[in-house]
N, C-alpha and C. Protein backbone atom coordinates (compact mmCIF):
# COMPACT_ATOMS: atom_id res chain seq x y z
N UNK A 1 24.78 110.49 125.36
CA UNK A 1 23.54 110.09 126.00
C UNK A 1 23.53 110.68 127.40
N UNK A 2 22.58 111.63 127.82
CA UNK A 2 22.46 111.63 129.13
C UNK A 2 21.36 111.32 129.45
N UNK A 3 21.29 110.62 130.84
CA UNK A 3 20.41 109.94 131.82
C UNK A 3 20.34 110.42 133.02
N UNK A 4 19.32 110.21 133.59
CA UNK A 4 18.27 110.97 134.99
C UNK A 4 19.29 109.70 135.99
N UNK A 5 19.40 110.28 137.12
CA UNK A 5 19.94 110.00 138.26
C UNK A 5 18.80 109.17 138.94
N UNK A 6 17.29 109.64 138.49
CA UNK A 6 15.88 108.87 139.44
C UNK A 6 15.59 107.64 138.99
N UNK A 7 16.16 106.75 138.61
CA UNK A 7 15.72 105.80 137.41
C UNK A 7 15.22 104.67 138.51
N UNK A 8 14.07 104.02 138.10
CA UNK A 8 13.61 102.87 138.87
C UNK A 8 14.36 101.88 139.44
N UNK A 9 15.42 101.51 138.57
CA UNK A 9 16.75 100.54 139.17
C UNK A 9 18.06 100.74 138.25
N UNK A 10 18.40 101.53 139.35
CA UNK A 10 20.10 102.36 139.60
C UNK A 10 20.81 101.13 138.94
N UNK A 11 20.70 99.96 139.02
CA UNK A 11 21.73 98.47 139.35
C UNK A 11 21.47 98.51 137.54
N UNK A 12 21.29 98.75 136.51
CA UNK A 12 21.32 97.95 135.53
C UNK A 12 21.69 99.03 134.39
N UNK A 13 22.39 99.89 134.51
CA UNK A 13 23.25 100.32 133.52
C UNK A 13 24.81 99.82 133.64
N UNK A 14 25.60 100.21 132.32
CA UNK A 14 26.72 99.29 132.15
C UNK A 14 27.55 99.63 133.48
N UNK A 15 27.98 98.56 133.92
CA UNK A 15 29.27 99.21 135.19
C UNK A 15 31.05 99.64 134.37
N UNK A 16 30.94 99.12 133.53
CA UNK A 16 32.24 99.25 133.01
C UNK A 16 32.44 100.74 131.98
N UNK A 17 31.36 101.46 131.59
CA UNK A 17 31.19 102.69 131.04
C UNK A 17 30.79 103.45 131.27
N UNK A 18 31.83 104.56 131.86
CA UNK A 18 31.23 105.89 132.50
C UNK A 18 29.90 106.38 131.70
N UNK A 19 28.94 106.59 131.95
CA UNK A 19 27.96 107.55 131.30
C UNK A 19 27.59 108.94 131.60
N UNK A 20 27.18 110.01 130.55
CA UNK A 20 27.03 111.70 131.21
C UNK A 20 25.23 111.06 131.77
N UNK A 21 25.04 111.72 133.05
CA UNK A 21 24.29 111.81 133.50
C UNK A 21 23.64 113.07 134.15
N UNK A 22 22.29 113.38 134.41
CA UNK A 22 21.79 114.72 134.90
C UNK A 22 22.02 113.80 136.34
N UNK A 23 22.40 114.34 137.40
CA UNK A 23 22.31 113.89 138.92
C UNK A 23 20.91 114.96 139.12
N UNK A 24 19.88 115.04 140.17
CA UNK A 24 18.96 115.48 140.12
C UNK A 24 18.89 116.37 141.48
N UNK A 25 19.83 116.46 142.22
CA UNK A 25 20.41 116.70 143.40
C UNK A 25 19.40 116.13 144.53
N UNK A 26 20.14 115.58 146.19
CA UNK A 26 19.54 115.29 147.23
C UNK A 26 19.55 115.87 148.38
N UNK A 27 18.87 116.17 149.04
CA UNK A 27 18.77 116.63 150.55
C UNK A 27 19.68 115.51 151.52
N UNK A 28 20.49 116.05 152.31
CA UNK A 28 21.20 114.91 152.87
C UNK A 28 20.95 114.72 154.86
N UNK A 29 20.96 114.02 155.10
CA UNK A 29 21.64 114.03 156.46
C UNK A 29 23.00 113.53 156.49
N UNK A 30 24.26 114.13 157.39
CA UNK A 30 25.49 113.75 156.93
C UNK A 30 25.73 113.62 158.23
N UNK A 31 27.28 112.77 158.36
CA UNK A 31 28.23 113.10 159.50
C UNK A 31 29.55 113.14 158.48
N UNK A 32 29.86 114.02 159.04
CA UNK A 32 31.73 114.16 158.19
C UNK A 32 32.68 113.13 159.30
N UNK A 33 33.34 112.41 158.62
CA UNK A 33 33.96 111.81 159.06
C UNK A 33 35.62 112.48 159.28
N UNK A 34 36.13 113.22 159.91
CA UNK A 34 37.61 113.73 159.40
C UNK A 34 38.48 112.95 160.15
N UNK A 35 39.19 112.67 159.57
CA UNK A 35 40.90 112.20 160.11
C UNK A 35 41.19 110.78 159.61
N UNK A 36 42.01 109.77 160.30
CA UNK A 36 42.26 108.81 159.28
C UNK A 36 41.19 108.14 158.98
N UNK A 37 41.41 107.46 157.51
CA UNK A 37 40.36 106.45 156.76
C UNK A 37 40.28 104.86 157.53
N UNK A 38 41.54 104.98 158.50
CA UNK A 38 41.85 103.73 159.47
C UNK A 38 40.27 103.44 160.90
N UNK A 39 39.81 104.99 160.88
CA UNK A 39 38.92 104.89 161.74
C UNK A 39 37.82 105.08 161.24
N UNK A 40 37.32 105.31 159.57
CA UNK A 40 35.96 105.56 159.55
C UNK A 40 34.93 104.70 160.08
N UNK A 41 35.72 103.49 160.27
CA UNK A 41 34.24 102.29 160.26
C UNK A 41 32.82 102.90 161.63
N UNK A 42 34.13 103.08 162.58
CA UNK A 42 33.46 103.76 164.00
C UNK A 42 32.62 104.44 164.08
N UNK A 43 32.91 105.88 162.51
CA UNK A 43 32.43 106.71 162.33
C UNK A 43 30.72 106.28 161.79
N UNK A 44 30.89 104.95 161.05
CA UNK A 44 30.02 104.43 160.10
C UNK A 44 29.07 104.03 161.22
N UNK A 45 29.30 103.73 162.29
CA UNK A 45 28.81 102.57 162.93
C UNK A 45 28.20 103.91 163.93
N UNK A 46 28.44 104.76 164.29
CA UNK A 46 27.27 106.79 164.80
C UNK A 46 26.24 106.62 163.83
N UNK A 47 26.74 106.36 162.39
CA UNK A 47 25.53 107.23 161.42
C UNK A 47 24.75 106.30 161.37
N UNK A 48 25.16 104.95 161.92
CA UNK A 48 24.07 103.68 161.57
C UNK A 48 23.46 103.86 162.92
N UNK A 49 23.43 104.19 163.93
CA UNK A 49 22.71 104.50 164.98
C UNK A 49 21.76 105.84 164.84
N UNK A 50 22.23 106.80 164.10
CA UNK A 50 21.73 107.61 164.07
C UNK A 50 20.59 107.64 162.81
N UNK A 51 20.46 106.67 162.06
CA UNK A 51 19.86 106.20 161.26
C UNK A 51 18.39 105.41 161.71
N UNK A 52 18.80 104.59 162.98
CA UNK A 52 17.82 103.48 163.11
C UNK A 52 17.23 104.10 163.93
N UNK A 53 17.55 105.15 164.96
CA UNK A 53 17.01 106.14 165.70
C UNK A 53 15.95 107.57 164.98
N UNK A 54 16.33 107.54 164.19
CA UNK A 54 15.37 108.64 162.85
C UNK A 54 14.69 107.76 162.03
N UNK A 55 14.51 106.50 162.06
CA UNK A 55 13.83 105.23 160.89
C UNK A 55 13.79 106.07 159.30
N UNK A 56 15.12 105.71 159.51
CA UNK A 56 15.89 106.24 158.26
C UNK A 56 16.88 105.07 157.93
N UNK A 57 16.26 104.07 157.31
CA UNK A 57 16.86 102.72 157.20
C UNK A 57 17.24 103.02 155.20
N UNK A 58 18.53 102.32 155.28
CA UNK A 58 18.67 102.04 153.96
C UNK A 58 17.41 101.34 153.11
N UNK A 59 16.88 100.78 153.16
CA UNK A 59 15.51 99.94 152.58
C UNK A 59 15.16 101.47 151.72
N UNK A 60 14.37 102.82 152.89
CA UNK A 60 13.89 103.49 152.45
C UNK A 60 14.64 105.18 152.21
N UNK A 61 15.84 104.99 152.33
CA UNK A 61 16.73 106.22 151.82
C UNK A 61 18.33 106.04 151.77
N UNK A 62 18.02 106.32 150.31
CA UNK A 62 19.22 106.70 149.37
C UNK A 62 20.69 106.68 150.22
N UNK A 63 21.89 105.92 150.27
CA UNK A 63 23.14 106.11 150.87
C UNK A 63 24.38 106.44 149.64
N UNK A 64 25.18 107.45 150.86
CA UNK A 64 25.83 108.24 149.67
C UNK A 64 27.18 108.04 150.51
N UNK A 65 28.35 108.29 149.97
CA UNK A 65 29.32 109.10 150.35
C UNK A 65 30.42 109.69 149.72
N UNK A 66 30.69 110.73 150.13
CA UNK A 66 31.28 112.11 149.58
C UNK A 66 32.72 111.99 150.14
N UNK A 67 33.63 112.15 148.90
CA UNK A 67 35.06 111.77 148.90
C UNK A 67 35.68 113.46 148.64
N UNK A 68 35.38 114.27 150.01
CA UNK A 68 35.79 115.67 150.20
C UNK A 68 36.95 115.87 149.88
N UNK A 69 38.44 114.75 150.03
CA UNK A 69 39.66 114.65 150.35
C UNK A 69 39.73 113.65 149.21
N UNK A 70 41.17 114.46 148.67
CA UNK A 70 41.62 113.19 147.43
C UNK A 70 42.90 112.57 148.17
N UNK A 71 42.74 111.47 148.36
CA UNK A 71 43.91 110.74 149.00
C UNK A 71 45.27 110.86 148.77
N UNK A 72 45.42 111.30 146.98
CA UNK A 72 46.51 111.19 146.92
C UNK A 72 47.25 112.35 147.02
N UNK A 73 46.47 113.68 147.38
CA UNK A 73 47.21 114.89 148.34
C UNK A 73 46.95 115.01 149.10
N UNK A 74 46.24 114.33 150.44
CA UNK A 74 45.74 114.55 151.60
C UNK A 74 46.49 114.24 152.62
N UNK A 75 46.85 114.35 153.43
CA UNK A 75 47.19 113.28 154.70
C UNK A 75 46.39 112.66 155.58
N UNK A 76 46.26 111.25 155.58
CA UNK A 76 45.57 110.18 156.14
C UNK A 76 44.95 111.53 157.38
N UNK A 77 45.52 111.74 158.47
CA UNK A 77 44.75 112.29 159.21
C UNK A 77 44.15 113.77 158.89
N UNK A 78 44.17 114.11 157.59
CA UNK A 78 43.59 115.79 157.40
C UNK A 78 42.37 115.11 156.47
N UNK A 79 41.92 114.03 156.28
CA UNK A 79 41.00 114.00 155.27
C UNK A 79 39.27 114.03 155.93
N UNK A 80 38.68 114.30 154.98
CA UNK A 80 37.18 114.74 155.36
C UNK A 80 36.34 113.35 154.69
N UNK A 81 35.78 112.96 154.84
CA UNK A 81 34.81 111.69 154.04
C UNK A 81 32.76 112.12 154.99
N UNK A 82 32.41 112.08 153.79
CA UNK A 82 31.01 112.05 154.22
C UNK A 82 30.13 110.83 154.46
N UNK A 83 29.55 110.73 155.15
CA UNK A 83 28.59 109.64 155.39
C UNK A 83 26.82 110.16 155.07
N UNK A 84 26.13 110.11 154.64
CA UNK A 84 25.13 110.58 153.93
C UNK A 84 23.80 109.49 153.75
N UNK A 85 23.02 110.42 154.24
CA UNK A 85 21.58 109.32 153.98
C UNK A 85 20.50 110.43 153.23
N UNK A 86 19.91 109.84 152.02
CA UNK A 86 18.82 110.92 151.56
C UNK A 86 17.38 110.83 153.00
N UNK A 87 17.67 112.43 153.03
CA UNK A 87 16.85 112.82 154.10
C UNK A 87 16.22 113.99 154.00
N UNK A 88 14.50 114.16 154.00
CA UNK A 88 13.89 115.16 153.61
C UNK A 88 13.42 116.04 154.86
N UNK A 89 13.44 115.82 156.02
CA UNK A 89 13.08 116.20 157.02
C UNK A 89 14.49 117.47 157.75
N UNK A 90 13.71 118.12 158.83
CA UNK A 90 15.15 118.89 159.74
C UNK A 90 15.53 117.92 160.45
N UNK A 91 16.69 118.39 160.78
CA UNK A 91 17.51 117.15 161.52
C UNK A 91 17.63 118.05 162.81
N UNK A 92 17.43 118.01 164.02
CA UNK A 92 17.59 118.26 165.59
C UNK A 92 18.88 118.43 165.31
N UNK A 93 19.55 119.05 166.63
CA UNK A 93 20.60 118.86 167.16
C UNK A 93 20.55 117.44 167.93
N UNK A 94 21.89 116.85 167.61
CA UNK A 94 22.35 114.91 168.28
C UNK A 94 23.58 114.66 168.95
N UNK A 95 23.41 114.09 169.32
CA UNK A 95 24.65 113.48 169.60
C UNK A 95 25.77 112.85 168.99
N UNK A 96 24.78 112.31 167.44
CA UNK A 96 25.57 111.31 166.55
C UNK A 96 26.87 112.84 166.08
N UNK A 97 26.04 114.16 165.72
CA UNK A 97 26.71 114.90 164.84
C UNK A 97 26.23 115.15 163.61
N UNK A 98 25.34 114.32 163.52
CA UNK A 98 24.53 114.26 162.35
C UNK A 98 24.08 115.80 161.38
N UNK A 99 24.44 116.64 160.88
CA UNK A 99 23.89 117.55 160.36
C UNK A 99 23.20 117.72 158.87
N UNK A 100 22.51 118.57 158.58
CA UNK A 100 21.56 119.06 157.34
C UNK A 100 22.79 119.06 156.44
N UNK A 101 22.78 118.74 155.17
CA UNK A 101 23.81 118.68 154.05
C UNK A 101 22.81 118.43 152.09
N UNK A 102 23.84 118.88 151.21
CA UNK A 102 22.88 118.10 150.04
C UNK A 102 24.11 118.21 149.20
N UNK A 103 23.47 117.42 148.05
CA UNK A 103 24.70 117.13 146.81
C UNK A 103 23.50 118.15 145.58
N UNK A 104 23.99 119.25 145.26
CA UNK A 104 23.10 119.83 144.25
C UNK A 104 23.01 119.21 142.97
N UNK A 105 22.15 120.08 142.04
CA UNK A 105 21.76 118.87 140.66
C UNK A 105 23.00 119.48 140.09
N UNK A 106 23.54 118.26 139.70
CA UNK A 106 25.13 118.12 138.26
C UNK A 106 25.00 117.36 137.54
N UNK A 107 25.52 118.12 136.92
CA UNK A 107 25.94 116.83 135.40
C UNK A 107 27.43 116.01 136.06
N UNK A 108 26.86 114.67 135.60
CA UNK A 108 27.89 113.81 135.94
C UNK A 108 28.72 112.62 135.16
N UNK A 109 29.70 112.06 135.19
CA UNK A 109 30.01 111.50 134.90
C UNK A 109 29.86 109.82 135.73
N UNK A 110 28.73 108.94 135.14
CA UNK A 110 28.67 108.00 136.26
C UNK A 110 28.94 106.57 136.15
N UNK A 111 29.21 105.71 136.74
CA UNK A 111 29.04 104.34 136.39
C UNK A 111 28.99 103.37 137.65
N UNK A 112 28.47 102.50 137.40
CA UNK A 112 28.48 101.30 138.79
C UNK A 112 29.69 100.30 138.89
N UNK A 113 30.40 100.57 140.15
CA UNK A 113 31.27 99.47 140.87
C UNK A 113 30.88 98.07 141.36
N UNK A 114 31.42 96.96 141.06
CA UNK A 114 30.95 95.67 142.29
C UNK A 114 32.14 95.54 142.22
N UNK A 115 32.31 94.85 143.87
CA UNK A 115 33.06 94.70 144.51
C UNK A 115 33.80 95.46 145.76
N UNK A 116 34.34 95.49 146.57
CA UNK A 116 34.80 95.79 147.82
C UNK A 116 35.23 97.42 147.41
N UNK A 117 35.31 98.49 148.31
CA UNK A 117 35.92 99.26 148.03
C UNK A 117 37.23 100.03 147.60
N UNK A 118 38.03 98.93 147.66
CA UNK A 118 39.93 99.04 147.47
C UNK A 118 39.98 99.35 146.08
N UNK A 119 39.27 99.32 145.32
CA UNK A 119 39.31 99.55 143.75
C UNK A 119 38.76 100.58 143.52
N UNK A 120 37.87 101.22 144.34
CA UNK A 120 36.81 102.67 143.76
C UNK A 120 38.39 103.75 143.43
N UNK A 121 39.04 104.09 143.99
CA UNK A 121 39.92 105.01 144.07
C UNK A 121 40.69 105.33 142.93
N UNK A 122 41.02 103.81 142.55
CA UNK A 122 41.92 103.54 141.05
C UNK A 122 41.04 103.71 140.30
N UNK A 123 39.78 103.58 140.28
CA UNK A 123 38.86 103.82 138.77
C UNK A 123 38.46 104.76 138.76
N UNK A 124 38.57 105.72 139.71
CA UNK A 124 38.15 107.03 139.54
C UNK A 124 39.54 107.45 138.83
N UNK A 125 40.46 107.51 139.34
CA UNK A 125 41.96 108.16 138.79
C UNK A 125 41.93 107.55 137.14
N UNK A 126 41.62 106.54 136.98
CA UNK A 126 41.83 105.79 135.47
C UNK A 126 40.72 106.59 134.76
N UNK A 127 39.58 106.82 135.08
CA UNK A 127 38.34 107.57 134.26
C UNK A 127 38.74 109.26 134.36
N UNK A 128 39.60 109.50 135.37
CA UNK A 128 39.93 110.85 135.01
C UNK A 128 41.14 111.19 134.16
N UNK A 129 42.10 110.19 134.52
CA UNK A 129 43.42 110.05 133.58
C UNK A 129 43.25 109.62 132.36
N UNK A 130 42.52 108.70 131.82
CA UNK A 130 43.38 107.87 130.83
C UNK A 130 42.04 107.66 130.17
N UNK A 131 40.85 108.53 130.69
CA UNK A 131 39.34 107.83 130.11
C UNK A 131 39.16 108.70 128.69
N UNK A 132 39.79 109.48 128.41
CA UNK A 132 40.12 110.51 127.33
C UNK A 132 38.88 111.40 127.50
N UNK A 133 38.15 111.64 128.46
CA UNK A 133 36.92 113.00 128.35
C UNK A 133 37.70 114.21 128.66
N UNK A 134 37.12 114.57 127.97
CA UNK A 134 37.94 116.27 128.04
C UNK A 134 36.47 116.93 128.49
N UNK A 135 36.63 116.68 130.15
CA UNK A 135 35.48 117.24 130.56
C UNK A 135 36.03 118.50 131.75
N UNK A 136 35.50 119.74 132.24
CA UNK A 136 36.17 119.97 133.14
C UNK A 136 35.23 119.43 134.57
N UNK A 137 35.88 119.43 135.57
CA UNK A 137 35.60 118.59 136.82
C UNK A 137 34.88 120.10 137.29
N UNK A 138 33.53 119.74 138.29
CA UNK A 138 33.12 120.68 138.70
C UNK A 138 33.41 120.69 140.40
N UNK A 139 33.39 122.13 140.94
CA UNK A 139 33.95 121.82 142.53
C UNK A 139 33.73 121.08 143.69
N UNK A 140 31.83 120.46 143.20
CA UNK A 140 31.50 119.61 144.09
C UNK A 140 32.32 118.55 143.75
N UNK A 141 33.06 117.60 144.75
CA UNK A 141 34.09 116.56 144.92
C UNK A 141 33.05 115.02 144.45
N UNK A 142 34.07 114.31 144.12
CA UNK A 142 33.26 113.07 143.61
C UNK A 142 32.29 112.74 144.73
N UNK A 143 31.47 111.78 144.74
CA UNK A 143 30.34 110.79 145.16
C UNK A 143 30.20 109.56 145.31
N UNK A 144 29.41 108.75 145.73
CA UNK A 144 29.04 107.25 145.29
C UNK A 144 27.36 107.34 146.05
N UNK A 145 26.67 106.99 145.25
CA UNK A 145 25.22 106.23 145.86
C UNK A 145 25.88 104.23 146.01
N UNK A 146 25.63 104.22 147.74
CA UNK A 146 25.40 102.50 147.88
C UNK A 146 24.15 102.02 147.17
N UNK A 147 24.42 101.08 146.41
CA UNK A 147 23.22 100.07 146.07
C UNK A 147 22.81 99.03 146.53
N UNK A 148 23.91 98.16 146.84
CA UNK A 148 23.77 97.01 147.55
C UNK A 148 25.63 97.00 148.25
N UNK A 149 25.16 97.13 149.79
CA UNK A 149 26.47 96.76 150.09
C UNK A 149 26.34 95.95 151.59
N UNK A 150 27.31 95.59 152.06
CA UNK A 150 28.17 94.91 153.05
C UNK A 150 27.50 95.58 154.28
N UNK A 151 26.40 94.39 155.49
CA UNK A 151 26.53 93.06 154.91
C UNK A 151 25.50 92.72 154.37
N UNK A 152 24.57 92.78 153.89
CA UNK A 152 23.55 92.77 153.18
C UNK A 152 23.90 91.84 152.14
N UNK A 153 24.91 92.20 151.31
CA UNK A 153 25.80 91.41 150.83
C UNK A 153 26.84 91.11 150.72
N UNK A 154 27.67 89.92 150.24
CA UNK A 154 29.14 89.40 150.32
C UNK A 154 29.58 91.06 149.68
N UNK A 155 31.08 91.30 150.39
CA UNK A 155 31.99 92.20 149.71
C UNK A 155 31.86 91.80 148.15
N UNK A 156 32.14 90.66 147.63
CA UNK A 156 32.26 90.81 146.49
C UNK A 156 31.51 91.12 145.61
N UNK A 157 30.38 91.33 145.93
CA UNK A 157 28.15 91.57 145.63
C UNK A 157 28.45 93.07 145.63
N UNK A 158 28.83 93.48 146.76
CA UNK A 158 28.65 95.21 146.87
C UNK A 158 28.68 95.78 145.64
N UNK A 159 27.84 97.19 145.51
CA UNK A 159 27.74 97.80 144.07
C UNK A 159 27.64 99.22 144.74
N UNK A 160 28.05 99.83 144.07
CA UNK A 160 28.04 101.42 144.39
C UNK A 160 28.04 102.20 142.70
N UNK A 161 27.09 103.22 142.93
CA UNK A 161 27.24 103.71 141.81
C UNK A 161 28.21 105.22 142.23
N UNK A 162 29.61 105.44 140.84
CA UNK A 162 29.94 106.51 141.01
C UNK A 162 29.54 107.87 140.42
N UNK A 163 29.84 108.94 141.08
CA UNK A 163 29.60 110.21 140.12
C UNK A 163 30.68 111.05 140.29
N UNK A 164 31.07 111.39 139.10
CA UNK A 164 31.87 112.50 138.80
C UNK A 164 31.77 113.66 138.42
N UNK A 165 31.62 114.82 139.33
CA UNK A 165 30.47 116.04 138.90
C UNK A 165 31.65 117.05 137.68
N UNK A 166 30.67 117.16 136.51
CA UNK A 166 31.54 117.73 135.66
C UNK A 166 31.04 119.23 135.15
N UNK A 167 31.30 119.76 134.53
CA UNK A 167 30.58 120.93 133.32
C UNK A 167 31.08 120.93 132.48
């Protein structure tokens, strides 16, 4: 079965079964976050300024982030993490750092998370290890669209949908 990435509400396919999906690709505004994962929040807390300053509020665009760096060959301080808001406009030069970015259209491998983020990492490794697809991984690096997260809602509420870009 594959399914469109545009769907009216992201929140109600199975979370527990990866599905192939068309991703439809997005225009991004980004900040790369590089070095340890100990300091992204800081990083989080630029793009949320740089957000409410462009009225580019989660309500009305798409939140992503891009897992450039696989943890388990990286070193805490060499890793890259994206911070990402769907954004159709040019982006100025800022202060935040904020630059023009996009996730092109892929086929993906996707499914929805709830709960806190300490688990996204292991279910990606378990759906690539042990999920038996004999898919090959394509070079754009995994993803997540936020759906509902923190604080908006309790950590344990949070939902993120993942993607795993394949061919």
């Amino acid at each position: 079965m594959v399914l469109n990435s545009k769907t009216t509400d992201r929140t109600t396919m199975n979370a527990s079964e990866p599905a192939l999906i068309q991703f439809e690709g997005v225009k991004l505004a980004q900040l790369l976050h590089r070095g340890s994962p100990q300091t992204l929040m800081a990083s989080v807390g630029v793009f949320i300024q740089w957000r409410k300053l462009n009225g580019s509020p989660p309500s009305q665009s798409r939140t992503f982030n891009i897992f450039y760096s696989d943890p388990s060959t990286t070193e805490p301080e060499a890793s890259t993490f994206g911070i990402a808001a769907e954004h159709d406009k040019d982006i100025a030069p800022n202060s935040q750092g904020v630059s023009e970015s996009h996730i092109p259209a892929l086929h993906c491998l996707s499914w929805i998370e709830t709960g806190c983020d300490g688990k996204l990492q292991q279910r990606i490794e378990q759906v690539i290890g042990e999920g038996g697809y004999d898919w090959h991984f394509e070079q754009f690096p995994p993803f997540i669209e936020r759906l509902r997260f923190y604080p908006d809602v309790a950590m344990a509420e949070a939902q993120s949908r993942v993607y795993l870009p394949v061919r």
